[in-house]
Protein backbone atom coordinates (compact mmCIF):
# COMPACT_ATOMS: atom_id res chain seq x y z
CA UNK A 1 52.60 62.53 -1.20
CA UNK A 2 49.51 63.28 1.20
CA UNK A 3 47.31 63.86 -1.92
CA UNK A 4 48.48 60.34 -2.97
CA UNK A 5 48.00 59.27 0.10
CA UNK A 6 44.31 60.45 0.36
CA UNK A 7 43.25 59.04 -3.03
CA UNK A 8 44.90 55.56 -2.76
CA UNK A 9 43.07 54.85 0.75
CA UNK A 10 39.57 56.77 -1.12
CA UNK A 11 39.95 54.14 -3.53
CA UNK A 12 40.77 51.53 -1.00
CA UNK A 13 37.63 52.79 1.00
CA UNK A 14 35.41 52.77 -2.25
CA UNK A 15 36.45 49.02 -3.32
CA UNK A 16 35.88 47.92 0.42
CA UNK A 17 32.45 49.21 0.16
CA UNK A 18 31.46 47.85 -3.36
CA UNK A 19 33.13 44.49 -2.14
CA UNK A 20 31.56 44.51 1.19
CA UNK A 21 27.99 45.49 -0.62
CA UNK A 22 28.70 42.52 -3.26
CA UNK A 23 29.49 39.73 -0.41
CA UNK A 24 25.98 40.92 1.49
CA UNK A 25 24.24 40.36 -1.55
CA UNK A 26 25.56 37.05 -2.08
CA UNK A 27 24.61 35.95 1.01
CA UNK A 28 21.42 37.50 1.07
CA UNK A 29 20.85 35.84 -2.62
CA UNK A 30 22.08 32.36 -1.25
CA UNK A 31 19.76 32.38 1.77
CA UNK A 32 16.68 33.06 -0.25
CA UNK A 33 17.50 30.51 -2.76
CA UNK A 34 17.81 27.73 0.59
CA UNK A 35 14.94 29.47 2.08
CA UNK A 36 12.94 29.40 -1.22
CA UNK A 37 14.07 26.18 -2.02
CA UNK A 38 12.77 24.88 1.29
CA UNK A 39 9.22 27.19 1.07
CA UNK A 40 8.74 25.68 -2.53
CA UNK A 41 9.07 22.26 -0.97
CA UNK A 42 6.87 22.31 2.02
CA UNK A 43 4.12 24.01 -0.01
CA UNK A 44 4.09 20.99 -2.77
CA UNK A 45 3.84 18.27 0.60
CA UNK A 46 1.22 20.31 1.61
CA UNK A 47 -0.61 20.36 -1.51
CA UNK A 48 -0.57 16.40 -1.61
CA UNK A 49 -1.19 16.39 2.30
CA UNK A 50 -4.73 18.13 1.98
CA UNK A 51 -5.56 16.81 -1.24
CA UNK A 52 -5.11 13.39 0.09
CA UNK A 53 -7.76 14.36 2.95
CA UNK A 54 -10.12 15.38 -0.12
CA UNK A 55 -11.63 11.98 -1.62
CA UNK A 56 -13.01 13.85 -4.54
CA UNK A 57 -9.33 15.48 -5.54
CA UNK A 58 -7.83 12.63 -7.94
CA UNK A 59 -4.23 12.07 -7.05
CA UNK A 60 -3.05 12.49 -10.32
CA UNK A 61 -4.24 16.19 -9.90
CA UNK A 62 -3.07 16.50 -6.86
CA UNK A 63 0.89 15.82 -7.58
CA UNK A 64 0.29 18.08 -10.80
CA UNK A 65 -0.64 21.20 -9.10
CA UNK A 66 1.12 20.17 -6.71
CA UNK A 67 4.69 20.56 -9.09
CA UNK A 68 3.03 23.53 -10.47
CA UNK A 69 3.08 24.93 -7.09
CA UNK A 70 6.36 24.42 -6.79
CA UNK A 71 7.73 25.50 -9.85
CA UNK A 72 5.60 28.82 -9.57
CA UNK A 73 7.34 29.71 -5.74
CA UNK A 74 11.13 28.93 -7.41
CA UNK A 75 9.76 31.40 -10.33
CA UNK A 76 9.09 33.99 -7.69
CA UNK A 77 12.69 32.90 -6.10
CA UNK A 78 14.71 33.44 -8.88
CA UNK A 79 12.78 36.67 -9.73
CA UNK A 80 13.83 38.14 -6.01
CA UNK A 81 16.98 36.23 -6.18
CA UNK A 82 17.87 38.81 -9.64
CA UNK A 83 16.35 42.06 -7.82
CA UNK A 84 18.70 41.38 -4.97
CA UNK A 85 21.59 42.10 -7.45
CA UNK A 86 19.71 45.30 -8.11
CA UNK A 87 18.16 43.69 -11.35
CA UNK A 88 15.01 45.70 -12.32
CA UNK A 89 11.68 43.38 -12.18
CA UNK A 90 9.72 45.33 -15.34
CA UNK A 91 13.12 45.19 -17.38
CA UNK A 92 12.84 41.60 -16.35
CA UNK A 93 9.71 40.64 -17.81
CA UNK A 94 10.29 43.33 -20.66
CA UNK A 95 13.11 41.15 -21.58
CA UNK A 96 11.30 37.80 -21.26
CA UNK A 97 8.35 38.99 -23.57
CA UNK A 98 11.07 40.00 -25.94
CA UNK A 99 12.91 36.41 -25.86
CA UNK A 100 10.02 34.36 -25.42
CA UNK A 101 9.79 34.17 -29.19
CA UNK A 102 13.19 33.05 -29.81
CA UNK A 103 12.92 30.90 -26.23
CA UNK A 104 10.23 28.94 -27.89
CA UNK A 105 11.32 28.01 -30.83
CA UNK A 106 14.75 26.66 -28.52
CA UNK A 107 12.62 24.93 -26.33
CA UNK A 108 9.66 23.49 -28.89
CA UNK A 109 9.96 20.01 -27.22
CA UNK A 110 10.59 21.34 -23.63
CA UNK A 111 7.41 23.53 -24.12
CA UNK A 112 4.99 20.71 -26.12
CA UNK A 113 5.84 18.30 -22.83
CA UNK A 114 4.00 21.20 -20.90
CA UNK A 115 1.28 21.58 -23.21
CA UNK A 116 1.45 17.66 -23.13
CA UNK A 117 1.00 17.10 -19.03
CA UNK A 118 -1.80 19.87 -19.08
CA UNK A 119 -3.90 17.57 -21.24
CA UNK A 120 -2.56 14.42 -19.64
CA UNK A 121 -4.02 15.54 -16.40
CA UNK A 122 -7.21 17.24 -17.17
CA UNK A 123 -8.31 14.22 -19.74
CA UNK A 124 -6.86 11.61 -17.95
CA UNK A 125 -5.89 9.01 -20.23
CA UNK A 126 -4.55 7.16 -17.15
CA UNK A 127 -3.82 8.16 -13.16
CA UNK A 128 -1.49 6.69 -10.73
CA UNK A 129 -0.94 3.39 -9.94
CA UNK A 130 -2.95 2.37 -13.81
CA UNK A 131 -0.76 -0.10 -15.19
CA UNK A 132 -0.33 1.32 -18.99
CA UNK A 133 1.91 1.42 -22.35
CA UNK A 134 2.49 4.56 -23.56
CA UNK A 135 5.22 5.81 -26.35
CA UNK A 136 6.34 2.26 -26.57
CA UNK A 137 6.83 1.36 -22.94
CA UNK A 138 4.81 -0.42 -20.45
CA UNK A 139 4.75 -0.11 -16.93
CA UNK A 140 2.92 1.59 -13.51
CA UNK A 141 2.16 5.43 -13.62
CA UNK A 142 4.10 6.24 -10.59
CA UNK A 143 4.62 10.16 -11.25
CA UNK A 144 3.14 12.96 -13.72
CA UNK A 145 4.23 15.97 -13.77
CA UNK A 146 4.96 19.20 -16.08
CA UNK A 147 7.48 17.30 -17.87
CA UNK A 148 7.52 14.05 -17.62
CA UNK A 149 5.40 10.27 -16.99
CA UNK A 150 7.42 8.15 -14.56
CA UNK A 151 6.61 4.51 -14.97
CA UNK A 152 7.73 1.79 -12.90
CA UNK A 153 8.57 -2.09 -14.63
CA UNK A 154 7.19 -5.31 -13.23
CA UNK A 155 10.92 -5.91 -12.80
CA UNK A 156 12.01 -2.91 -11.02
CA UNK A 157 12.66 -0.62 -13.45
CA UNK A 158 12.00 3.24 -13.48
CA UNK A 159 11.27 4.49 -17.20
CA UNK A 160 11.06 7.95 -17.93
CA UNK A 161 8.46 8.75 -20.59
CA UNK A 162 8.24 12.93 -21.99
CA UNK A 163 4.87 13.97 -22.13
CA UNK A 164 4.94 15.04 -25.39
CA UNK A 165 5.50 11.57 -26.64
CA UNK A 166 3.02 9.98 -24.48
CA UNK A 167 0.15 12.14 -25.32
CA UNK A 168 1.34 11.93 -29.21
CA UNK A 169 1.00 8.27 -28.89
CA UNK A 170 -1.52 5.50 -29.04
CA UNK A 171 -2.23 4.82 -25.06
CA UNK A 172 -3.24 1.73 -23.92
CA UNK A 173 -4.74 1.58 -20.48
CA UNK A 174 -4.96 -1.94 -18.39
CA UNK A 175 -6.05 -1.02 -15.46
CA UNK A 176 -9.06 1.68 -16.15
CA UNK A 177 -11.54 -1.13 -16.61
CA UNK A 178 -12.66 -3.43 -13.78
CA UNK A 179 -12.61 -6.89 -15.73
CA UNK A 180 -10.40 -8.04 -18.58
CA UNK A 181 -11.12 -11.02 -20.86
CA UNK A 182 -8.26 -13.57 -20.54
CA UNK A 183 -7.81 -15.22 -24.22
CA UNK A 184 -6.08 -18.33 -24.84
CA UNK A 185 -5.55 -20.55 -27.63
CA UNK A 186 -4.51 -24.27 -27.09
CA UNK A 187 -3.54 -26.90 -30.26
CA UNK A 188 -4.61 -29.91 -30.14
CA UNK A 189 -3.64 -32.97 -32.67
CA UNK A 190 -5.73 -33.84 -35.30
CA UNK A 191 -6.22 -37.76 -33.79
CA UNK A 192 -7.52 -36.07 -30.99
CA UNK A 193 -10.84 -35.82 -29.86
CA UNK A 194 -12.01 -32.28 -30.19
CA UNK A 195 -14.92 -32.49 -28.00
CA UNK A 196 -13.04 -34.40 -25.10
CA UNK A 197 -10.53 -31.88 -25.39
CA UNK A 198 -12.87 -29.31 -24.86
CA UNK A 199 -14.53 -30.81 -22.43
CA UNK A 200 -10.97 -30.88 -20.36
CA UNK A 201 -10.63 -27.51 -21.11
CA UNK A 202 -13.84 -26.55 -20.05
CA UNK A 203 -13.46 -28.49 -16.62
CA UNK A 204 -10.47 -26.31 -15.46
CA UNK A 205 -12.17 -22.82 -15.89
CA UNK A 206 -15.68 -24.38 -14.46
CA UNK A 207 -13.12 -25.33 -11.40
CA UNK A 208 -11.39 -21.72 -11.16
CA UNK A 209 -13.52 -19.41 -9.19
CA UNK A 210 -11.66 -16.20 -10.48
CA UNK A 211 -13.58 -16.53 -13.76
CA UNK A 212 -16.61 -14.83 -13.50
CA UNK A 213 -20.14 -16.48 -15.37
CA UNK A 214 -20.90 -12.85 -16.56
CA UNK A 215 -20.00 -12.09 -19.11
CA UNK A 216 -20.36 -16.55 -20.04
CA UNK A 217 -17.00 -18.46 -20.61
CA UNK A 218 -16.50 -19.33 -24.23
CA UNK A 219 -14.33 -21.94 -25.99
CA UNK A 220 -14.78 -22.56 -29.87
CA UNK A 221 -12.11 -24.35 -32.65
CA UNK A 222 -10.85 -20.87 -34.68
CA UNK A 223 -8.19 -22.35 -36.85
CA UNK A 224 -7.16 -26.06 -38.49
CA UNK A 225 -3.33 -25.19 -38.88
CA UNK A 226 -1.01 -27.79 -40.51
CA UNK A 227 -0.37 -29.65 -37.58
CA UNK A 228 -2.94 -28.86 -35.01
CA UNK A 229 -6.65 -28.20 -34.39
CA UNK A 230 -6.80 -24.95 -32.61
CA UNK A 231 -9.26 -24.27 -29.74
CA UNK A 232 -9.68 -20.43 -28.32
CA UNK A 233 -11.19 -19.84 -24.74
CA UNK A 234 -11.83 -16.09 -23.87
CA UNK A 235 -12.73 -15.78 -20.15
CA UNK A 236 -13.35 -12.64 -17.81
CA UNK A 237 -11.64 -11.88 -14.85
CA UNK A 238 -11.15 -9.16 -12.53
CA UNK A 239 -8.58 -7.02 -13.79
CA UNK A 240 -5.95 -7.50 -10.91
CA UNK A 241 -6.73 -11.83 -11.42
CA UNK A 242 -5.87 -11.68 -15.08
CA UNK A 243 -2.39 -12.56 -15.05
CA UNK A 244 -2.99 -15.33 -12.26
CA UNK A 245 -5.75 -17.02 -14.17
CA UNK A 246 -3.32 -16.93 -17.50
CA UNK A 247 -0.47 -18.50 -16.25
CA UNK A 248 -3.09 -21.31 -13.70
CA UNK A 249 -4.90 -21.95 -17.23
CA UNK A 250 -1.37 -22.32 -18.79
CA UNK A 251 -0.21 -24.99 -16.49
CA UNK A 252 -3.39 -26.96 -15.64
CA UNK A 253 -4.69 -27.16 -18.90
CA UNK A 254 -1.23 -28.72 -20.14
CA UNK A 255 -1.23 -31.44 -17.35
CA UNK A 256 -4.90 -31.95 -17.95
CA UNK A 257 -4.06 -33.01 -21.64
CA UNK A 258 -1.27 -35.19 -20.28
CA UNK A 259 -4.01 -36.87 -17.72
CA UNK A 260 -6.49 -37.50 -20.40
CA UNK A 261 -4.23 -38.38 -23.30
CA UNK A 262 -4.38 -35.12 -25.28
CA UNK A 263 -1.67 -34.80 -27.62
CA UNK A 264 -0.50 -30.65 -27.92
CA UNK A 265 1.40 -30.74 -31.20
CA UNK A 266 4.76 -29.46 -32.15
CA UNK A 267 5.97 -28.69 -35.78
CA UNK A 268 8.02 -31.71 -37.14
CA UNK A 269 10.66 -31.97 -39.47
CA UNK A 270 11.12 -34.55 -41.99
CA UNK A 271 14.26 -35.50 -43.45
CA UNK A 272 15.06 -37.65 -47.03
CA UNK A 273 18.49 -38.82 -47.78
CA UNK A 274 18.24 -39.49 -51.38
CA UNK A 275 20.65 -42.75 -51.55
CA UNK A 276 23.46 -42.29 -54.74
């Protein structure tokens, strides 16, 4: 009965120690994932606090490396987070260079968005704040990172663009250059005089100060459709006045016609009764 006894409260002792051992190392694993967690934070703020003292560090740089910081301290969490449960660091890696392979091939889209924001931010197709359409989308470049393009709608909406898809598609920039060329086209009847109506049109841009005289404004007759006389104007603005200066020209020019008798055609429809 003593020799029972004895071994019952040996394995008692040995469980309390293996249990005791197991609930240290949780802890100690949960405090340097908070820990890390908070480290890997702070260092990415920091990263965009002293590149933001640096004029010659572009932001869009600066929140890349910025995630990449903070990506690399979690990898270094995780790694000490695994050794804490007595997880051997060289079998570690031995076993990542043996799945990396089949990781890959898993992860072909996860790893091309990578590959994607690497050339995103070193060739710079666009940068924050650029107003752009990429992989179908248009909006503000409010994020990059590793992954992902965040972009932000002129009606408050946050689209979420992989890189992969916006590198693999045509990109079309619209804020990277400082002027724009607004072009509009305006129909005028065919009982209309063309040169009046030019001369109206060319009266409101003369009048609007946003439209620069270099490059010269230019108004010509590009099309005689089958109801209207078509007149194109093409004038440069500063990039942020283009939108401005198209809906002004869209409005004015419309009431100008009414003022001076200018007729702006609409497509008619004629209808025959054929009488039995």
């Amino acid at each position: 009965m003593e020799q029972l006894l004895s071994d019952n409260q040996a394995l008692i002792d040995q469980v309390t120690e293996i249990v005791m051992d197991g609930g240290v190392n949780v802890v100690l694993a949960l405090g340097i994932l908070i820990v890390g967690y908070m480290i890997a934070g702070g260092v990415k703020r920091a990263v965009l606090r002293m590149s933001s003292k640096n004029p010659r560090i572009d932001r869009t740089l600066a929140t890349f490396f910025a995630s990449m910081a903070r990506y690399g301290i979690l990898l270094v969490v995780f790694i000490a987070v695994l050794n804490r449960f007595g997880v051997e660091t060289t079998s570690l890696v031995a076993a990542i260079g043996a799945a990396a392979f089949a990781v890959g091939l898993a992860l072909q889209g996860t790893l091309g968005n990578v590959a994607a924001g690497v050339m995103l931010v070193f060739f710079r197709p666009y940068s924050l704040g650029d107003f752009v359409e990429v992989g179908g989308v248009s909006g503000t470049v409010a994020d990059i990172n590793l992954f992902t393009t965040e972009l932000n709608t002129p009606d408050n909406k946050t689209i979420i663009v992989p890189n992969g898809q916006a590198w693999g598609n045509v990109i079309t920039n619209f804020s990277v250059k400082p002027t724009r060329r607004v072009d509009i086209t305006f129909g005028i009847s065919y009982d209309d005089d063309i040169n009046k109506a030019m001369d109206v049109i060319r009266a409101h841009y003369d009048a609007d100060e946003r439209v620069l005289k270099d490059p010269e404004f230019f108004l010509g007759v590009i099309a005689h459709n089958s109801s209207s006389i078509d007149i194109v104007t093409r004038a440069w603005v500063n990039t942020p006045d283009y939108w401005p200066v198209y809906f002004d020209a869209m409005k004015g020019i419309k009431e100008a016609f009414d003022a001076n008798d200018i007729e702006i055609p609409y497509p008619h429809q004629v209808e025959i009764q054929k009488k039995g």
